[in-house]
Structure formats: C-alpha cells, structure tokens
N, C-alpha and C. Protein backbone atom coordinates (compact mmCIF):
# COMPACT_ATOMS: atom_id res chain seq x y z
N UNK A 1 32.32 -107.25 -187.08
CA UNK A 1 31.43 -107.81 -188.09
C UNK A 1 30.44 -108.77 -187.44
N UNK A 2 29.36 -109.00 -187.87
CA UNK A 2 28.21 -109.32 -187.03
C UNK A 2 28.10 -110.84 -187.55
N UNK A 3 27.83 -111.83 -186.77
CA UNK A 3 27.88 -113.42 -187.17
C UNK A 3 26.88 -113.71 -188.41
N UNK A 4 27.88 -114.94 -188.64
CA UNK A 4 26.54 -115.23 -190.09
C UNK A 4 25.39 -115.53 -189.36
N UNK A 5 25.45 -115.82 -188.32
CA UNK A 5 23.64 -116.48 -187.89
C UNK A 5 23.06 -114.89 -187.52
N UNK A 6 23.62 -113.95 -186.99
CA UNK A 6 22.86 -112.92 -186.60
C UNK A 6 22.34 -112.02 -188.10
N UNK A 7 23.00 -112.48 -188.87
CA UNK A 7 23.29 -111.62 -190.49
C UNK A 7 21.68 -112.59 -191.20
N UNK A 8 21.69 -113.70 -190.79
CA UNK A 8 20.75 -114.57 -191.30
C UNK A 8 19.14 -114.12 -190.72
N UNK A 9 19.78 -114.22 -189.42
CA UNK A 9 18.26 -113.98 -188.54
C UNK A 9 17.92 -112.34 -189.18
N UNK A 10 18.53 -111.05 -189.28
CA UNK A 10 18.12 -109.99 -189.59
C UNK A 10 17.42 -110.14 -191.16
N UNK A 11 17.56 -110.72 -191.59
CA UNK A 11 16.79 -111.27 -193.26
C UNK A 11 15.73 -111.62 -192.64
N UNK A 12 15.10 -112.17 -191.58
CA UNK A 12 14.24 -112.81 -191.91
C UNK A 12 13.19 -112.41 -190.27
N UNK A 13 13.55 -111.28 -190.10
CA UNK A 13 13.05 -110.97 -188.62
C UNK A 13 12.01 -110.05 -188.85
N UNK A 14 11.49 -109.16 -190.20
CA UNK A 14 10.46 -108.78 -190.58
C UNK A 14 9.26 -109.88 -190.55
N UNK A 15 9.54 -111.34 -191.05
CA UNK A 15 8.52 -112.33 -191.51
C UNK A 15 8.08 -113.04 -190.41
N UNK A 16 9.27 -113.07 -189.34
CA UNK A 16 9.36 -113.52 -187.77
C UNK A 16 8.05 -112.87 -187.41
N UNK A 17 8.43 -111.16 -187.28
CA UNK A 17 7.53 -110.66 -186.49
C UNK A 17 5.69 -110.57 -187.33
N UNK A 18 5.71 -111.19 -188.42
CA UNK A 18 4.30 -111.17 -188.81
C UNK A 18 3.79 -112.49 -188.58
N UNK A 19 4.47 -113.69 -188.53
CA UNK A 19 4.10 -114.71 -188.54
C UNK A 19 3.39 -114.96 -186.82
N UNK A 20 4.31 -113.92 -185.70
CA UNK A 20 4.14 -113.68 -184.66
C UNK A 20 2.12 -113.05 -184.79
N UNK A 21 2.37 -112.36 -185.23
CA UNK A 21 0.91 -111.31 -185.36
C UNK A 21 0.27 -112.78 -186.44
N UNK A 22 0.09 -113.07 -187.04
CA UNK A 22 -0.63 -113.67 -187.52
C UNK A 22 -1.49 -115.15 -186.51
N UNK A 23 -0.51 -115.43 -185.67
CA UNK A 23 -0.73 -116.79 -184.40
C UNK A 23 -1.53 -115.99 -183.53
N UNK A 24 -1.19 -114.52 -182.84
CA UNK A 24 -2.50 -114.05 -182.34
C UNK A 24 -3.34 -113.54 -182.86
N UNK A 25 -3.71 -113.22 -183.85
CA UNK A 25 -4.80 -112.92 -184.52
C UNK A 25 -5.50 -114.33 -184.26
N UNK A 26 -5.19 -115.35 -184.63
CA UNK A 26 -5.44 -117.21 -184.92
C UNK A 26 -5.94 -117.09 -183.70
N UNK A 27 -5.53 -116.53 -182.76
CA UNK A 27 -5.70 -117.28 -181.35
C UNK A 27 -7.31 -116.09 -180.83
N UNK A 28 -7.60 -114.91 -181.28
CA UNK A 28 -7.97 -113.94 -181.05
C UNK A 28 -9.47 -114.52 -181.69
N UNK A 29 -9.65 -114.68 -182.72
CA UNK A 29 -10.42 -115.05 -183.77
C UNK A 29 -11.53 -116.81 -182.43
N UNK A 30 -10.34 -117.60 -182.32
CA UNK A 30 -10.32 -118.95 -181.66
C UNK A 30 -10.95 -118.33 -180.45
N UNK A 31 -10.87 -117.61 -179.83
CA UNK A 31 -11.39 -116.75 -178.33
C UNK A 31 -12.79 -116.47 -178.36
N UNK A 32 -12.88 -115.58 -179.76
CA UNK A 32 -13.63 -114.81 -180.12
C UNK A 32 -14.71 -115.98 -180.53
N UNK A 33 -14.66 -117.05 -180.90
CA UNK A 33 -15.81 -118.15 -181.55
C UNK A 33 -16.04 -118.85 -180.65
N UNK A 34 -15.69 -118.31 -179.09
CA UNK A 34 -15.98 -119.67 -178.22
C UNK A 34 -16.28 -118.54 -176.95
N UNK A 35 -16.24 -117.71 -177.12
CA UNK A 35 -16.89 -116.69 -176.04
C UNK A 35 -16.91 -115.22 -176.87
N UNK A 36 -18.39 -115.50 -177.05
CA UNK A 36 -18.80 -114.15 -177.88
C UNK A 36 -18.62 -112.89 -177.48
N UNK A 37 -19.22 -113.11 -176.37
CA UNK A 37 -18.64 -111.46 -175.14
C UNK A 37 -17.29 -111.30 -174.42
N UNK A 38 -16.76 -111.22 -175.12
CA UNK A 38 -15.17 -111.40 -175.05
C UNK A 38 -14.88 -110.29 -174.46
N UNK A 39 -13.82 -110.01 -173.04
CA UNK A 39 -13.04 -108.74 -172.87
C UNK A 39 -11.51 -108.78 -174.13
N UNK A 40 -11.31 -108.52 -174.96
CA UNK A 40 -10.16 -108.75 -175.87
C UNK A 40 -8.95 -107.99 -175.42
N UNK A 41 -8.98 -107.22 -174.26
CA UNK A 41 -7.67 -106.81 -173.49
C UNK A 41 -7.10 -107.92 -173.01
N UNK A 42 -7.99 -108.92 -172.21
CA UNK A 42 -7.78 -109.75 -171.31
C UNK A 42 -7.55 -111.43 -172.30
N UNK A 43 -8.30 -110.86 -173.38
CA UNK A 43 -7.82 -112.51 -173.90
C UNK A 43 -6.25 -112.24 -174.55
N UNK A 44 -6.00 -111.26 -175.18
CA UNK A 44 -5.09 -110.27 -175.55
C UNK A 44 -3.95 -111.23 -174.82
N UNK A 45 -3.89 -110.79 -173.87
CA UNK A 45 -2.90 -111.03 -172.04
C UNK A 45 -2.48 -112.63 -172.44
N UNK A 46 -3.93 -113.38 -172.03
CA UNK A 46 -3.45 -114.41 -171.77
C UNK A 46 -2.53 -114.99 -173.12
N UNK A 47 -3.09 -114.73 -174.08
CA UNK A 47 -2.58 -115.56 -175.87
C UNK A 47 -1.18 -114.79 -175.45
N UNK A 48 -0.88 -113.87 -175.47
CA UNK A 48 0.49 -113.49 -175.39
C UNK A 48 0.91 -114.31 -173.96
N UNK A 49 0.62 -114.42 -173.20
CA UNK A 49 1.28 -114.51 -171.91
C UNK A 49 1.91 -116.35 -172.31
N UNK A 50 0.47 -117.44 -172.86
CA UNK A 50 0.82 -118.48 -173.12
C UNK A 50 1.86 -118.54 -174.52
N UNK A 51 1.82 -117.55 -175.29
CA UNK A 51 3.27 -117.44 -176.37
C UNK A 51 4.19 -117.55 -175.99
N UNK A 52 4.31 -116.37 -174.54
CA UNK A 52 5.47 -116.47 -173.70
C UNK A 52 6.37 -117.57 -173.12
N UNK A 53 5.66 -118.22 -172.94
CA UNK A 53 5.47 -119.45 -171.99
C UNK A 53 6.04 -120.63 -172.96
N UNK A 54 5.44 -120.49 -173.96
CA UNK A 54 6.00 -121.57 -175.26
C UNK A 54 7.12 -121.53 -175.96
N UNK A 55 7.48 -119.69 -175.68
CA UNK A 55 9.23 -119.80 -176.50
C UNK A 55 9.99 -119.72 -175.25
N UNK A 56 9.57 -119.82 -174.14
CA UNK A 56 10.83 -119.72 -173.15
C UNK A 56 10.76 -121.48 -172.56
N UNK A 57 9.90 -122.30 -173.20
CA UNK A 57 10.01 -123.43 -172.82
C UNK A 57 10.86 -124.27 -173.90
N UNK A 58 10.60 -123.29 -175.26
CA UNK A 58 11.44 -123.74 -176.25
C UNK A 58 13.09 -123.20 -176.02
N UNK A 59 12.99 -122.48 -175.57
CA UNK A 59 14.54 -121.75 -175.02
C UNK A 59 15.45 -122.77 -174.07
N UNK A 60 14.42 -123.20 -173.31
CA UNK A 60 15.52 -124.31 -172.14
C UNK A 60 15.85 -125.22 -172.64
C-alpha cells in the first residue's frame, strides 16, 4: 500500500505539473520583453536549466 504522503502528492501532481508550465511560460514571456530577437530554444534551456538549479538547491 502506497504512503499517505505519496497518496497525497498523486492528488495533486496534475496541478504540480501546470503550475511548472505556467513559471516557464512567466519566464519565456520575461525573455521575450527584454530581448525581442530571442533564440527561444536557447532561452527555453537556460529557464529550465535555472528551475533545475532551484529545486535541487531546495532538495539539499
């Protein structure tokens, strides 16, 4: 039988993953108003790469 916290987190891991998409969009938009000629692969990279960076700093 699967823990109450893992039973908890699956309720709510649909809203996780939009709230996720919604911060890069935020961040995409924020890119996009401060360098018009944007490569958006590459800003893409970095917004994810610094997400990365922020939940594995929240992890330690």
């Amino acid at each position: 039988m699967k823990e109450m916290e893992q039973l908890e987190l699956d309720a709510y891991r649909g809203e996780i993953a939009t709230d996720m998409g919604e911060l890069v969009e935020k961040y995409r938009a924020i890119f996009g108003w401060d360098i018009p000629e944007i490569d958006q692969a590459a800003a893409d990279k970095l917004i994810l790469a610094a997400m990365h960076k922020a939940l594995d700093d929240l992890s330690a």
